[in-house]
Protein backbone atom coordinates (compact mmCIF):
# COMPACT_ATOMS: atom_id res chain seq x y z
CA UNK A 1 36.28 -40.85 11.85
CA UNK A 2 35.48 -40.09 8.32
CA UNK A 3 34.56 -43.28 7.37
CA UNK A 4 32.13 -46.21 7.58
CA UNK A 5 32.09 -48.07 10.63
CA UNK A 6 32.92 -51.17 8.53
CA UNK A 7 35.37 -49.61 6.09
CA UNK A 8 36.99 -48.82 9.26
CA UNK A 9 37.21 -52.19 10.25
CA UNK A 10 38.69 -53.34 6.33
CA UNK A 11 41.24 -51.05 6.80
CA UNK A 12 42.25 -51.90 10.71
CA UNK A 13 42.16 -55.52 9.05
CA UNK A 14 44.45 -54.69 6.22
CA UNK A 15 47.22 -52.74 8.79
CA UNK A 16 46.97 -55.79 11.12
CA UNK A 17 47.71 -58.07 7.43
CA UNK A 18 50.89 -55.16 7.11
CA UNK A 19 52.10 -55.52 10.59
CA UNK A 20 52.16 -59.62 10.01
CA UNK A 21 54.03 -59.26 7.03
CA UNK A 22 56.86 -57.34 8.74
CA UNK A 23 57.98 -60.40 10.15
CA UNK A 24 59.16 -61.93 7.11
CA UNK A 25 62.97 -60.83 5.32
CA UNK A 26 62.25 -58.49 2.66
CA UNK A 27 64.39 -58.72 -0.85
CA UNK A 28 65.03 -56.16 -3.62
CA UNK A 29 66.41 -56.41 -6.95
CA UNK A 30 67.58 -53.41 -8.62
CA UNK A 31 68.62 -53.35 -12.13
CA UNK A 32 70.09 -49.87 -13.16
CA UNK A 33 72.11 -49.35 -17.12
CA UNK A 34 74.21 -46.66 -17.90
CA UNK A 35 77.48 -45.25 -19.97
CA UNK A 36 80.76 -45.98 -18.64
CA UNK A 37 83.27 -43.57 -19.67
CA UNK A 38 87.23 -44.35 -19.22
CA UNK A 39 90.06 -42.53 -19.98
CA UNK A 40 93.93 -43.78 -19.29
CA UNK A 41 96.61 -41.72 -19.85
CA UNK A 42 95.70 -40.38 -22.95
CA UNK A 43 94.14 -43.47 -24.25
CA UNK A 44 90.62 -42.98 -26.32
CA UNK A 45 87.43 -42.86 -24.51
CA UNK A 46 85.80 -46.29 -24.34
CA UNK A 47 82.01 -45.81 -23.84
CA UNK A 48 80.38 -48.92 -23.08
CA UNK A 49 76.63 -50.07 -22.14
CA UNK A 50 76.71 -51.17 -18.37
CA UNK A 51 74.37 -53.20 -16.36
CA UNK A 52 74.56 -53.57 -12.57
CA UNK A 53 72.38 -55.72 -10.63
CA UNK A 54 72.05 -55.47 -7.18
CA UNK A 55 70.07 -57.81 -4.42
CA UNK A 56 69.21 -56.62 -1.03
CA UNK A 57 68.13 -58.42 1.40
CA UNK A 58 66.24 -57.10 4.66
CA UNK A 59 65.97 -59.45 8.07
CA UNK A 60 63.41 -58.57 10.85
CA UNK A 61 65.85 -60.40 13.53
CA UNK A 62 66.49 -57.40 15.25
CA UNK A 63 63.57 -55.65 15.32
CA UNK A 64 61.10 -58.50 16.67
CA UNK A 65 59.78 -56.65 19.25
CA UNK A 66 58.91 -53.68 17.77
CA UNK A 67 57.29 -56.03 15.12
CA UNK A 68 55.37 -57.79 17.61
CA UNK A 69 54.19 -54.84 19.21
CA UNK A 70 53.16 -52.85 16.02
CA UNK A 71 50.95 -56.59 15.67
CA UNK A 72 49.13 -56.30 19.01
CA UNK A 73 48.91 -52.54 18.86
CA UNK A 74 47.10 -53.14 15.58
CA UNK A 75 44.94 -55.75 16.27
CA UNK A 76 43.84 -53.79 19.58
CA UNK A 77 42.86 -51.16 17.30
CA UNK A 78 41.16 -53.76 14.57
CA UNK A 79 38.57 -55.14 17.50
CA UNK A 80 38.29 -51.63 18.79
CA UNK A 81 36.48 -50.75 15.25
CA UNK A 82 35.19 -54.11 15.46
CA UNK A 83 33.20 -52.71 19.03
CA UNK A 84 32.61 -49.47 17.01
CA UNK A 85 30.72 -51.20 14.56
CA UNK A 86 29.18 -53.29 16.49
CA UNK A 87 27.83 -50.73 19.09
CA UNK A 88 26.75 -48.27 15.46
CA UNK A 89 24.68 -51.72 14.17
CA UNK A 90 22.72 -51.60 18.10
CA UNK A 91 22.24 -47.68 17.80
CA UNK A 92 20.90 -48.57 14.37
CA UNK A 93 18.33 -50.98 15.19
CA UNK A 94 17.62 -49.49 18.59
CA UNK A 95 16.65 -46.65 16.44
CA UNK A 96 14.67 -48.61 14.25
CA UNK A 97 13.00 -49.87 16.89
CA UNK A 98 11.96 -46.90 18.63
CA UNK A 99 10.78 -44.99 15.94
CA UNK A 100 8.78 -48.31 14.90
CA UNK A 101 7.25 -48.06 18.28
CA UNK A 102 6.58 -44.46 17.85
CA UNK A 103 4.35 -45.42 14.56
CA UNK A 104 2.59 -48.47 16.54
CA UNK A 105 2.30 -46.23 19.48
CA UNK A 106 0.71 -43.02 17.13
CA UNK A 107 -1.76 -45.25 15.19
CA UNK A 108 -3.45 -46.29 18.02
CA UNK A 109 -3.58 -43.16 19.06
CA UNK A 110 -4.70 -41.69 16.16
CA UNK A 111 -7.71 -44.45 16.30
CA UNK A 112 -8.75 -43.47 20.01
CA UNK A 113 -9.20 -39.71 18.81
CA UNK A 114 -10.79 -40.52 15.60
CA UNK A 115 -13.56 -42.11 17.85
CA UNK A 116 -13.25 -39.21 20.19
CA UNK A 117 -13.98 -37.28 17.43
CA UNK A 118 -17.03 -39.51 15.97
CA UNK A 119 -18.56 -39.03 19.92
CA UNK A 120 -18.14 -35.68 19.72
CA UNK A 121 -19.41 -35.09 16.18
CA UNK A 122 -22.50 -37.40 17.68
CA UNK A 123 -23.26 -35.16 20.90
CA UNK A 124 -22.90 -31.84 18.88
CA UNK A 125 -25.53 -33.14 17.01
CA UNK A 126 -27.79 -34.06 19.81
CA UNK A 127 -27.21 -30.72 21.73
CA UNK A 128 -28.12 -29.44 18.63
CA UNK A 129 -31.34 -31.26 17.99
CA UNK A 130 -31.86 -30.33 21.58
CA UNK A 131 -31.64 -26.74 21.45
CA UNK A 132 -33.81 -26.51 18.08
CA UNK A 133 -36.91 -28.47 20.18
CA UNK A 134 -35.76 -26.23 22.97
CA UNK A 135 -34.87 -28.54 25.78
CA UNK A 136 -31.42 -27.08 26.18
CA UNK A 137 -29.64 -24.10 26.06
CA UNK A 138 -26.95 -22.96 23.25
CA UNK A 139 -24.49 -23.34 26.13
CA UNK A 140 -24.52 -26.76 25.60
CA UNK A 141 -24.45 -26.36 21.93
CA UNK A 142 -21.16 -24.16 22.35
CA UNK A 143 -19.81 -26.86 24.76
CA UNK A 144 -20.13 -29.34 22.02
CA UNK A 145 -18.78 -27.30 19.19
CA UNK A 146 -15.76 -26.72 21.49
CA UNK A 147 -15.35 -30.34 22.34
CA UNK A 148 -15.75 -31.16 18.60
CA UNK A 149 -13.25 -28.86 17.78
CA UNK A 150 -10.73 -29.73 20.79
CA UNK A 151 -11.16 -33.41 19.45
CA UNK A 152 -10.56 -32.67 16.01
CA UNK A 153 -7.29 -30.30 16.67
CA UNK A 154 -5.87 -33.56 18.88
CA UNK A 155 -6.55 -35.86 15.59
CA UNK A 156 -5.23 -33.48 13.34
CA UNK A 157 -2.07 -33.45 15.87
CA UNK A 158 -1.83 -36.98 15.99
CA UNK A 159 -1.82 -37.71 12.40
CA UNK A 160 0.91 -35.43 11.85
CA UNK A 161 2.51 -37.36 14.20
CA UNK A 162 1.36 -40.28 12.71
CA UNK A 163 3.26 -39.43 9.41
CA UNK A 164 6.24 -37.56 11.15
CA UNK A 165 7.08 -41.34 12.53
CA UNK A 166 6.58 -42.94 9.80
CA UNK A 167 8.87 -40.83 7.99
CA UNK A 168 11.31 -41.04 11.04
CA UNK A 169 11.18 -45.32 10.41
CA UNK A 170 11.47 -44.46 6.86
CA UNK A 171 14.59 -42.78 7.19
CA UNK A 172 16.04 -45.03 10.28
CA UNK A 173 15.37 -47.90 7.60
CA UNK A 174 17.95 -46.70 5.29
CA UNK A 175 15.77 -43.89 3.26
CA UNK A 176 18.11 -41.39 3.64
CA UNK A 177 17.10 -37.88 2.99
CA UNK A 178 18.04 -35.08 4.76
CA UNK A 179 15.79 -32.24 6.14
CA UNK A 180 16.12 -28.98 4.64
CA UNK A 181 14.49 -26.06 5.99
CA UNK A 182 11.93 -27.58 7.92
CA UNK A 183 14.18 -28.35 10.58
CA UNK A 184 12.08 -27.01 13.37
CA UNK A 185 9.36 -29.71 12.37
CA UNK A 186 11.17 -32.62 13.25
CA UNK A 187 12.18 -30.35 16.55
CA UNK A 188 9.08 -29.73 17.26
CA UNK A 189 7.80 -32.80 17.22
CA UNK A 190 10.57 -34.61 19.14
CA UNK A 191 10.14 -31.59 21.97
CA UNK A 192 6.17 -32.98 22.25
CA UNK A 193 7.66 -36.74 22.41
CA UNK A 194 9.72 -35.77 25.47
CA UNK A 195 7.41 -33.58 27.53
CA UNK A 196 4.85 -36.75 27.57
């Protein structure tokens, strides 16, 4: 379907109102005019104005059934949009609520690395003060530049993340935008979701 969910449901709505309305007789009135022109054995042409009125009437008495099935076949179709729209309103806030989830779920995160990275930060420092008075060995120094490092890539990570849901419950809020050439972005970062 082309449409809106709910537009969908106006117009099943509007055929059911159509299929109802069947039921009842139907009348026309037609009202034509025109130029009447007589001739009688040799006689002069008369040309006159003419009006004709004609009234038509229509009665559903012999098509009943048909009517009543067009009614149920289009009310089965109005509550099947009805479920439609229903079940896109539940996608819609399922979505809503995942990707709300995904925000909760990447702040904390993002607050357990940015204390991973604060401890890390802290023992490079101490390695360091520890080499320069000699008591340890620039092993240990490159151990804690690589931890520092590995900590600060994994916060850096997670804070793209971070913002990659909230523009995700952004957009499942109604702030429609689409993505344009950076496609493999929101990919990528669904792929990293999925292989947790």
């Amino acid at each position: 379907m082309c449409w809106s969910p709910y537009a969908g449901v106006q117009q099943r709505a509007a055929e059911v109102g159509v299929a109802r309305a069947e039921r009842y007789p139907k009348f026309s009135l037609r009202l034509t005019d025109g130029l009447l022109a007589s001739s009688y054995l040799g006689l002069p042409t008369l040309t006159d104005n003419l009006f004709s009125a004609a009234l038509n009437a229509i009665s559903p008495i012999f098509n009943a059934g048909r009517i009543t099935a067009d009614i149920e076949q289009n009310e089965s179709k109005m509550r099947e949009s009805e479920l439609h729209l229903r079940q896109t309103m539940f996608e819609a806030l399922k979505d809503v609520e995942d990707t709300r989830n995904d925000l909760v779920s990447t702040n904390e995160q993002t607050a357990r690395l940015t204390d991973a990275l604060a401890s890390s930060d802290q023992s490079l420092t101490l390695s360091t003060q520890l080499y320069k008075g000699g008591a340890a060995s620039f092993l240990d120094v490159l151990d804690a530049q690589q931890a520092y490092l590995r900590d600060a890539d994994a916060l850096n990570q997670s804070k793209r993340e971070h913002a990659l849901a909230a523009v995700a419950l952004y957009r499942s809020l109604g702030g429609g935008w689409s993505v344009t050439g950076d496609d493999s972005v929101m990919t990528a970062s669904t792929s990293t979701k999925e292989t947790k």
